[in-house]
PDB file of N, CA and C in Angstrom:
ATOM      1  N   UNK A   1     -17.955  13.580 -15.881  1.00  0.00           N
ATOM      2  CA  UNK A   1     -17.297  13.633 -14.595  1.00  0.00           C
ATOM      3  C   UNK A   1     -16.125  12.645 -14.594  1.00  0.00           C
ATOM      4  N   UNK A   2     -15.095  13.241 -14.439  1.00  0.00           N
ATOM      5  CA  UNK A   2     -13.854  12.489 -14.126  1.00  0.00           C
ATOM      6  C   UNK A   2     -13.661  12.198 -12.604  1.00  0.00           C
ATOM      7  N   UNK A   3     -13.522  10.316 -12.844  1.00  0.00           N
ATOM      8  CA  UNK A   3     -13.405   9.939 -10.524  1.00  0.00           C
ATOM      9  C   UNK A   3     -11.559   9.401 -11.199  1.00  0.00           C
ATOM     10  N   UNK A   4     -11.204   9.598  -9.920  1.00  0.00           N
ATOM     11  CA  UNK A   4     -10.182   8.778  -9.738  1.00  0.00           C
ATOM     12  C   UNK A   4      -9.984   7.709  -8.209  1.00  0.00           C
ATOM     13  N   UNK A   5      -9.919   6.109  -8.469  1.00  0.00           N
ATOM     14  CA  UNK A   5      -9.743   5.171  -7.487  1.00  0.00           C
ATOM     15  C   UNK A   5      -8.985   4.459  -7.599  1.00  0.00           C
ATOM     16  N   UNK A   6      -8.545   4.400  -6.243  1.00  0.00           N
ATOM     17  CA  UNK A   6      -7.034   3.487  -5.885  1.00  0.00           C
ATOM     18  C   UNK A   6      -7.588   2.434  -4.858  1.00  0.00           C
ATOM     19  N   UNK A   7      -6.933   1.731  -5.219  1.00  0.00           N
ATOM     20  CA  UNK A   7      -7.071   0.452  -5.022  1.00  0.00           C
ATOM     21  C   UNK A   7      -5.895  -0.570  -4.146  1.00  0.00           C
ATOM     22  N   UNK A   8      -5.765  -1.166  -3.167  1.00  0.00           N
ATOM     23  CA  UNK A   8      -4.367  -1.801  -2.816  1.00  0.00           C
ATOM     24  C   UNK A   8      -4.618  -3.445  -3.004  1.00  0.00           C
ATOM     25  N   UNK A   9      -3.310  -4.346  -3.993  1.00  0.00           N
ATOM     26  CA  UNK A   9      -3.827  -5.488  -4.314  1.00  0.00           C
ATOM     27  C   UNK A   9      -2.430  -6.264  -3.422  1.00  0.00           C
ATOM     28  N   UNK A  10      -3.407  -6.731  -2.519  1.00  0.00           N
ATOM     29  CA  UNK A  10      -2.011  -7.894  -1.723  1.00  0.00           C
ATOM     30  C   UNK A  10      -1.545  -9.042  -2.163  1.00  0.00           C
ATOM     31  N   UNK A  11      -0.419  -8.995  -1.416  1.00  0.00           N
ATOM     32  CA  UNK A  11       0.092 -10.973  -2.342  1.00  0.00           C
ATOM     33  C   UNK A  11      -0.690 -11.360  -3.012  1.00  0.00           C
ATOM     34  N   UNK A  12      -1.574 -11.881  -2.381  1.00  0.00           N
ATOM     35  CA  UNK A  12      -2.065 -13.215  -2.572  1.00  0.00           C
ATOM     36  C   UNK A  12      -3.412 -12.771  -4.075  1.00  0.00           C
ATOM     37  N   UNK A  13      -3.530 -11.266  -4.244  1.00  0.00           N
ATOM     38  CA  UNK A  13      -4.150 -11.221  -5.732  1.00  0.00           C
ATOM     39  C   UNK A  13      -5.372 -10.402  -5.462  1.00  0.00           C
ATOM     40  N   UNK A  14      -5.924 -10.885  -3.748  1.00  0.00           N
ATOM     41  CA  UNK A  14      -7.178  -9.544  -3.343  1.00  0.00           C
ATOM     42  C   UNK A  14      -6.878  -8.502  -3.695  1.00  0.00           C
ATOM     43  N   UNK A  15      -7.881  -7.612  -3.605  1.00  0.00           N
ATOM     44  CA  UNK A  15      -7.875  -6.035  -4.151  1.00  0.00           C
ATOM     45  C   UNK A  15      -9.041  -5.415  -2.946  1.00  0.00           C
ATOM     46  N   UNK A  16      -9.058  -4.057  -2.348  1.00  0.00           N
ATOM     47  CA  UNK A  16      -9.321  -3.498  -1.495  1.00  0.00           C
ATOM     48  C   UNK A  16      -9.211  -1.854  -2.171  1.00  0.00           C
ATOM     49  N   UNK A  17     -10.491  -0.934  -2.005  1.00  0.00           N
ATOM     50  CA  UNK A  17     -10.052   0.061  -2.604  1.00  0.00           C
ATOM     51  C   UNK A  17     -10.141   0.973  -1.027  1.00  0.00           C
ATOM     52  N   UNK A  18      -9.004   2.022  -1.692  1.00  0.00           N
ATOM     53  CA  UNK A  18      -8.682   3.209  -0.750  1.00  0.00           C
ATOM     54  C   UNK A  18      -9.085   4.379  -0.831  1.00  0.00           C
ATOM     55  N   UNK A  19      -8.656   4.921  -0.451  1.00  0.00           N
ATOM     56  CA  UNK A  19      -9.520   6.547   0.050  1.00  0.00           C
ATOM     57  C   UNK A  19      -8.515   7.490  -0.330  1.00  0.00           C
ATOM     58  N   UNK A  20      -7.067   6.982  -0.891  1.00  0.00           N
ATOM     59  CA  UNK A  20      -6.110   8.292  -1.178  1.00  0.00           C
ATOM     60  C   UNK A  20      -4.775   7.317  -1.900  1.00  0.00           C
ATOM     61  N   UNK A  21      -4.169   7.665  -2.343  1.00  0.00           N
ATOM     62  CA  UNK A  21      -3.030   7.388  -3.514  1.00  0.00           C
ATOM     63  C   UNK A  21      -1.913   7.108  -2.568  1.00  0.00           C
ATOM     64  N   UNK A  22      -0.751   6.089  -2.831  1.00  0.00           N
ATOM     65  CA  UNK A  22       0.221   5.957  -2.094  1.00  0.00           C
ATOM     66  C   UNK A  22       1.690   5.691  -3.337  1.00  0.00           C
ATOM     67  N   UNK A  23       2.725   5.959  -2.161  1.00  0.00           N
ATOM     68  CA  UNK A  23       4.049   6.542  -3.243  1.00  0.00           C
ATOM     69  C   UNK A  23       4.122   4.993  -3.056  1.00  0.00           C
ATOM     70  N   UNK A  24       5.531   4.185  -4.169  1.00  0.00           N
ATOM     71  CA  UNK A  24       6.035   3.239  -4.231  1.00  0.00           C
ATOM     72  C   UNK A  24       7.312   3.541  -2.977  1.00  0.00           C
ATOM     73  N   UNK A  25       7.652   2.058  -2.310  1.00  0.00           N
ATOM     74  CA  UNK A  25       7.929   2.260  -0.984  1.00  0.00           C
ATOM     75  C   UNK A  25       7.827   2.299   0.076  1.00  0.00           C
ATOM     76  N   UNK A  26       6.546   2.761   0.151  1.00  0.00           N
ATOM     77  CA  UNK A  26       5.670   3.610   1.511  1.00  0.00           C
ATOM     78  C   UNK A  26       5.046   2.364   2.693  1.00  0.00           C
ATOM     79  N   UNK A  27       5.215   2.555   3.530  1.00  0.00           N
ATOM     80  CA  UNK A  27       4.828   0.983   4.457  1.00  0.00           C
ATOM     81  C   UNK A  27       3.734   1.386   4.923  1.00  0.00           C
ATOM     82  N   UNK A  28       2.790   0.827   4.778  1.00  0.00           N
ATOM     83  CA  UNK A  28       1.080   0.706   5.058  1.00  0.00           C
ATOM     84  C   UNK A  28       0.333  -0.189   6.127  1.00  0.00           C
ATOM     85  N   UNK A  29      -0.176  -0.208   6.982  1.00  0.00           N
ATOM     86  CA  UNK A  29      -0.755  -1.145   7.662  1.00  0.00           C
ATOM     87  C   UNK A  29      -1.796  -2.024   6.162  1.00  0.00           C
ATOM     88  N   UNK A  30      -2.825  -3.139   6.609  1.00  0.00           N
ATOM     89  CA  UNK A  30      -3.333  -4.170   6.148  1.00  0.00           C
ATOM     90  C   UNK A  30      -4.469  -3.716   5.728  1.00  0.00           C
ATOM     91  N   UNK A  31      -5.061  -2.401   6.004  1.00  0.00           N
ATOM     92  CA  UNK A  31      -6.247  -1.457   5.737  1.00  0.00           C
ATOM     93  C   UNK A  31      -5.414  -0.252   4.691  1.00  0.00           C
ATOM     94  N   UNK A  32      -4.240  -0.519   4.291  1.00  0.00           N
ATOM     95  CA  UNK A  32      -3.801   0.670   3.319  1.00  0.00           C
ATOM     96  C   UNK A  32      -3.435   2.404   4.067  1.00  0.00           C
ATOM     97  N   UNK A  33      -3.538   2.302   4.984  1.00  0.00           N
ATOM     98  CA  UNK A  33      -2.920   3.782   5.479  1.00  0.00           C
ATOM     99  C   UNK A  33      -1.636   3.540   6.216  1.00  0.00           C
ATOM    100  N   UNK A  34      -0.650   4.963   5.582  1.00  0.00           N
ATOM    101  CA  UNK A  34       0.583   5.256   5.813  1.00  0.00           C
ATOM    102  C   UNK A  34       0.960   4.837   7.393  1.00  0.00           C
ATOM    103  N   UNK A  35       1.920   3.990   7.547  1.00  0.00           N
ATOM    104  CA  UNK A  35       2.800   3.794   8.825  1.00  0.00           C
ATOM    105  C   UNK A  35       3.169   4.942   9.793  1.00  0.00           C
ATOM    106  N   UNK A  36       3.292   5.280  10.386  1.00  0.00           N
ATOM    107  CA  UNK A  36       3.858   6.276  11.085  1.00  0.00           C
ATOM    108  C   UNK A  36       5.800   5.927  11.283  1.00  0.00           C
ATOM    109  N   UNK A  37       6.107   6.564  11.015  1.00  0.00           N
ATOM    110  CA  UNK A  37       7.787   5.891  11.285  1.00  0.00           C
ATOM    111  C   UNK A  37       8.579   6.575  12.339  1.00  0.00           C
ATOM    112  N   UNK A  38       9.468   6.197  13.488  1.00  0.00           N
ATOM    113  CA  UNK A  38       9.743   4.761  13.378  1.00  0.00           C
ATOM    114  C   UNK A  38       8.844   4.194  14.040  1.00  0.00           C
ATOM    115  N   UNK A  39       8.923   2.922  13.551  1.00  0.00           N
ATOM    116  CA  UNK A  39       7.799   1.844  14.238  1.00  0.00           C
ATOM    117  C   UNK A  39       7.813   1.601  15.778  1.00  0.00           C
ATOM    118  N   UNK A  40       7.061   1.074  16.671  1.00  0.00           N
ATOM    119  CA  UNK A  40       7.444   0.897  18.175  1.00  0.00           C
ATOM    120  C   UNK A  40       7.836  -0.747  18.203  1.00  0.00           C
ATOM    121  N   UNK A  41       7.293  -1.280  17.420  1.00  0.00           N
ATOM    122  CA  UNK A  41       7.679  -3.006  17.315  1.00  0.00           C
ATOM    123  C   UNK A  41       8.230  -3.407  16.031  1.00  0.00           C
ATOM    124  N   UNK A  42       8.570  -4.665  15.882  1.00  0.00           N
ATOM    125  CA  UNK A  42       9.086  -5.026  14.220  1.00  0.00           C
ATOM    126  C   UNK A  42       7.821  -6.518  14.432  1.00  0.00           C
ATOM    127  N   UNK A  43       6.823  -6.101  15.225  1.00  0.00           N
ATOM    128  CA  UNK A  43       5.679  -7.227  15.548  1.00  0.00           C
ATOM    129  C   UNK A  43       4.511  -6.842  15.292  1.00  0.00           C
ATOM    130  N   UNK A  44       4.545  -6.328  13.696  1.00  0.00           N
ATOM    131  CA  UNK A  44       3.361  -6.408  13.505  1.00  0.00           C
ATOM    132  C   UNK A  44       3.000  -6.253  12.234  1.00  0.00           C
ATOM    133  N   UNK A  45       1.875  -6.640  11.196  1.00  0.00           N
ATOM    134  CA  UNK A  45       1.468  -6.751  10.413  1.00  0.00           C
ATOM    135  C   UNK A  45       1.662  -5.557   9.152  1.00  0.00           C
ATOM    136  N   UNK A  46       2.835  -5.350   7.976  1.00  0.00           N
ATOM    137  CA  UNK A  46       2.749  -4.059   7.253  1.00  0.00           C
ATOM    138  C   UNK A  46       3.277  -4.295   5.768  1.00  0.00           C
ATOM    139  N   UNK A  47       2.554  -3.836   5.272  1.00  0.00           N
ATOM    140  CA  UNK A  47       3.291  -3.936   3.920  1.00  0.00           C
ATOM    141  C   UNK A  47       4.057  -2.993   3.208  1.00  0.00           C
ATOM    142  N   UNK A  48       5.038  -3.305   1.937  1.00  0.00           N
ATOM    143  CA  UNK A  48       5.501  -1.619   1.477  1.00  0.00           C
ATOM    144  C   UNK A  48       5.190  -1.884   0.065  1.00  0.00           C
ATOM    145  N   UNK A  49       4.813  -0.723  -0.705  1.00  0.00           N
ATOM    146  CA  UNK A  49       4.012  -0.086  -2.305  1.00  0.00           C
ATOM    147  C   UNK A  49       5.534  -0.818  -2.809  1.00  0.00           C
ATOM    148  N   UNK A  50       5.167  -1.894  -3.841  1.00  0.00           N
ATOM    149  CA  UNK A  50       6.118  -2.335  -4.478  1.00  0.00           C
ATOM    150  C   UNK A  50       6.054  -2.097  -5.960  1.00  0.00           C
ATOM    151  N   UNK A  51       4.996  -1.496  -6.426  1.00  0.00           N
ATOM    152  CA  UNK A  51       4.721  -1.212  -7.648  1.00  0.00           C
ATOM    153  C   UNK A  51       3.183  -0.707  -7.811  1.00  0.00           C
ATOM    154  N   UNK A  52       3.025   0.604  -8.425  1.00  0.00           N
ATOM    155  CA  UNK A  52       1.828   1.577  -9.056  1.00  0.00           C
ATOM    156  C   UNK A  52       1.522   1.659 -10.770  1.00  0.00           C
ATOM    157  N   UNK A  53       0.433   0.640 -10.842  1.00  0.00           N
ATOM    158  CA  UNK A  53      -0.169   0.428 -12.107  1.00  0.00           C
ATOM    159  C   UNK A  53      -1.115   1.782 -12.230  1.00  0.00           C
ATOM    160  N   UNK A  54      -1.289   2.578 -13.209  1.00  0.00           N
ATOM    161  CA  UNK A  54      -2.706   3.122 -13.426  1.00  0.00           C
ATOM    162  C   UNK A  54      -3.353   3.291 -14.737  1.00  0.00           C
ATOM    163  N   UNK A  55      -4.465   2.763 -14.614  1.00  0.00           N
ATOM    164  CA  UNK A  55      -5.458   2.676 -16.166  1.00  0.00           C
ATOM    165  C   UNK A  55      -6.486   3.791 -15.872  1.00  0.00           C
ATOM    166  N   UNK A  56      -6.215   4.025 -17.367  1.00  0.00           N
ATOM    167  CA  UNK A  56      -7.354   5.176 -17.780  1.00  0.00           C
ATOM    168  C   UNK A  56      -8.600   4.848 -18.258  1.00  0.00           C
ATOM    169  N   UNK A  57      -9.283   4.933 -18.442  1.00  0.00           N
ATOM    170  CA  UNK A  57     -10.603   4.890 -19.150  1.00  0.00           C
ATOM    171  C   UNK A  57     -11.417   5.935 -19.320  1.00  0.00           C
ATOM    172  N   UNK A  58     -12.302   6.149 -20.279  1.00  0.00           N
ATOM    173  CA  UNK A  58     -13.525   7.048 -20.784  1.00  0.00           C
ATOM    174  C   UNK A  58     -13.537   8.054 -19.111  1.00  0.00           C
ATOM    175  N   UNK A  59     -13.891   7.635 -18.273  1.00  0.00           N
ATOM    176  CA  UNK A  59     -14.930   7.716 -16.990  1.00  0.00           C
ATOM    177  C   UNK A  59     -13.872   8.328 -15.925  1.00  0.00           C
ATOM    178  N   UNK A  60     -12.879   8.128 -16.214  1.00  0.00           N
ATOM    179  CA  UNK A  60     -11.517   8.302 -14.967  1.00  0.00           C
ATOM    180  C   UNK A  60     -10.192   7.457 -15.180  1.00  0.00           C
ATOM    181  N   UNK A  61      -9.613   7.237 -13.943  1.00  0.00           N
ATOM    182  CA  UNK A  61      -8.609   6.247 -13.756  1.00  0.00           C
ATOM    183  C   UNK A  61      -8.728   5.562 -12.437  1.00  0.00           C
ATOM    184  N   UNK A  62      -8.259   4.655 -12.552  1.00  0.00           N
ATOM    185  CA  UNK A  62      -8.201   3.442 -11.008  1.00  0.00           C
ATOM    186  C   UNK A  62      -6.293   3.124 -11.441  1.00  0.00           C
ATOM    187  N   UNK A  63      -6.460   3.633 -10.004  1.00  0.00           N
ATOM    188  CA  UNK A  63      -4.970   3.179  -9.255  1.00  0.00           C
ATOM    189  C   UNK A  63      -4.591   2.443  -8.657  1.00  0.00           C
ATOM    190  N   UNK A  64      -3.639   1.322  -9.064  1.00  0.00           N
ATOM    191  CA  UNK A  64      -3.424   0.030  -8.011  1.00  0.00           C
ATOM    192  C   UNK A  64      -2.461   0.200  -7.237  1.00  0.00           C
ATOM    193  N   UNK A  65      -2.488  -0.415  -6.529  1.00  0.00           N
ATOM    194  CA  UNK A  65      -1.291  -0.112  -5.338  1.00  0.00           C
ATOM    195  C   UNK A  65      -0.631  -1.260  -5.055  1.00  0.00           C
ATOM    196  N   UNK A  66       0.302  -2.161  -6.008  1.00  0.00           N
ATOM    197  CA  UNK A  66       0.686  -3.654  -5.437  1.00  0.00           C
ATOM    198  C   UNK A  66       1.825  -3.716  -3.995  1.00  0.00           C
ATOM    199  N   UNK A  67       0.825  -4.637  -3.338  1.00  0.00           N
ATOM    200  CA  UNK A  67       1.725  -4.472  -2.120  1.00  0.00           C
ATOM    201  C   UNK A  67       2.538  -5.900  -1.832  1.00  0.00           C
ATOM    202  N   UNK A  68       3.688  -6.093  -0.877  1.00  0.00           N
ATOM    203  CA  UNK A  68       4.544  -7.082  -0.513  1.00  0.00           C
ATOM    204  C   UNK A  68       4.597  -7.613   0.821  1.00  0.00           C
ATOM    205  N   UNK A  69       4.334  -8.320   1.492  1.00  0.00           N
ATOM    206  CA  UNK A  69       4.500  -7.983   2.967  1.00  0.00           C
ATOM    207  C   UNK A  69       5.280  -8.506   3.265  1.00  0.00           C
ATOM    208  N   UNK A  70       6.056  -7.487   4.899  1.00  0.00           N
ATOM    209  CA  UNK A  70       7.161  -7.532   5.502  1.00  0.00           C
ATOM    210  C   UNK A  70       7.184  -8.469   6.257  1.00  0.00           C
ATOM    211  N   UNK A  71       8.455  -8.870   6.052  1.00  0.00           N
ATOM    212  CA  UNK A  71       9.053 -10.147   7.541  1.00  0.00           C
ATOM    213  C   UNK A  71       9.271  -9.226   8.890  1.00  0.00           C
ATOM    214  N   UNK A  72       9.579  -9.810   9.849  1.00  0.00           N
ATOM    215  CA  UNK A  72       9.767  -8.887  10.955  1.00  0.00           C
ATOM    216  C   UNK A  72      11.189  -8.692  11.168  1.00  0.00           C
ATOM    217  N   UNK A  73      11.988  -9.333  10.110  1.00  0.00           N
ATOM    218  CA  UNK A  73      13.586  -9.293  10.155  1.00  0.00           C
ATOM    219  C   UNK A  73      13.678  -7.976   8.963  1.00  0.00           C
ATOM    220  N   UNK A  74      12.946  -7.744   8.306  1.00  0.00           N
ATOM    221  CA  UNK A  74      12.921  -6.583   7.275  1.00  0.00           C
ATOM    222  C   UNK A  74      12.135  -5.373   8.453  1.00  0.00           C
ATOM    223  N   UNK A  75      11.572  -5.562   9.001  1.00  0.00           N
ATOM    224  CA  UNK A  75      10.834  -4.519   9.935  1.00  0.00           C
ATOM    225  C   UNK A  75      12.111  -3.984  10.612  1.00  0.00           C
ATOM    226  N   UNK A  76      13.134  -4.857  11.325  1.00  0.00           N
ATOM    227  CA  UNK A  76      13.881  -4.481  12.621  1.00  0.00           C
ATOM    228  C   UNK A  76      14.180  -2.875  12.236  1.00  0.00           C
ATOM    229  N   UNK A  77      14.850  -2.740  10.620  1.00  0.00           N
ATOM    230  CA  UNK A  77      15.022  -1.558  10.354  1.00  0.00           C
ATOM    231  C   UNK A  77      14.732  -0.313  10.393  1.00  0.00           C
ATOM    232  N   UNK A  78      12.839  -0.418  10.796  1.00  0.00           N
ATOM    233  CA  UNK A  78      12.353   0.771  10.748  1.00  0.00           C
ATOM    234  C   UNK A  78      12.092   0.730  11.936  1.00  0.00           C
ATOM    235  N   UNK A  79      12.501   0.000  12.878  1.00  0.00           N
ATOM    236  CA  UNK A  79      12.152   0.505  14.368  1.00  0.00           C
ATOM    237  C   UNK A  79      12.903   1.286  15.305  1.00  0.00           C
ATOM    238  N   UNK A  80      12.803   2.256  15.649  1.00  0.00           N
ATOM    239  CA  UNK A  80      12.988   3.384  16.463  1.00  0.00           C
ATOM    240  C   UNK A  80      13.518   3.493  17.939  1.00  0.00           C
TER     241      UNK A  80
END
């Protein structure tokens, strides 16, 4: 049986696994699911996919998801 798991690893080096694959870019709340865009505030907690590692092994693959988090002066942009 082949699994495949993704995983999102924040700054600071934690790792958290997810429930579905994300593009490089993509702005995520702190639980790993897609932003809705545009934002209603630039006040609040989000990160964006700054880089997608994936290892194979015997058993499957695990997908990392390295994330960056946003200032709220980098947010103003996506607000609506």
């Amino acid at each position: 049986m082949y699994t495949t798991e993704s995983f999102i690893v924040f700054p600071e080096g934690d790792t958290q696994e997810i429930e579905h694959t994300l593009h490089i870019n993509e702005l995520v709340d702190i639980n790993g699911n897609p932003l809705a865009l545009p934002l209603a505030t630039n006040r609040c907690i989000a990160f964006r996919v700054s880089r997608r590692i994936q290892k194979e092994n015997r058993g499957g693959e695990q997908i990392f998801h390295y994330l960056e988090l946003l200032s709220a002066a980098e947010l103003l942009s996506y607000v609506g």
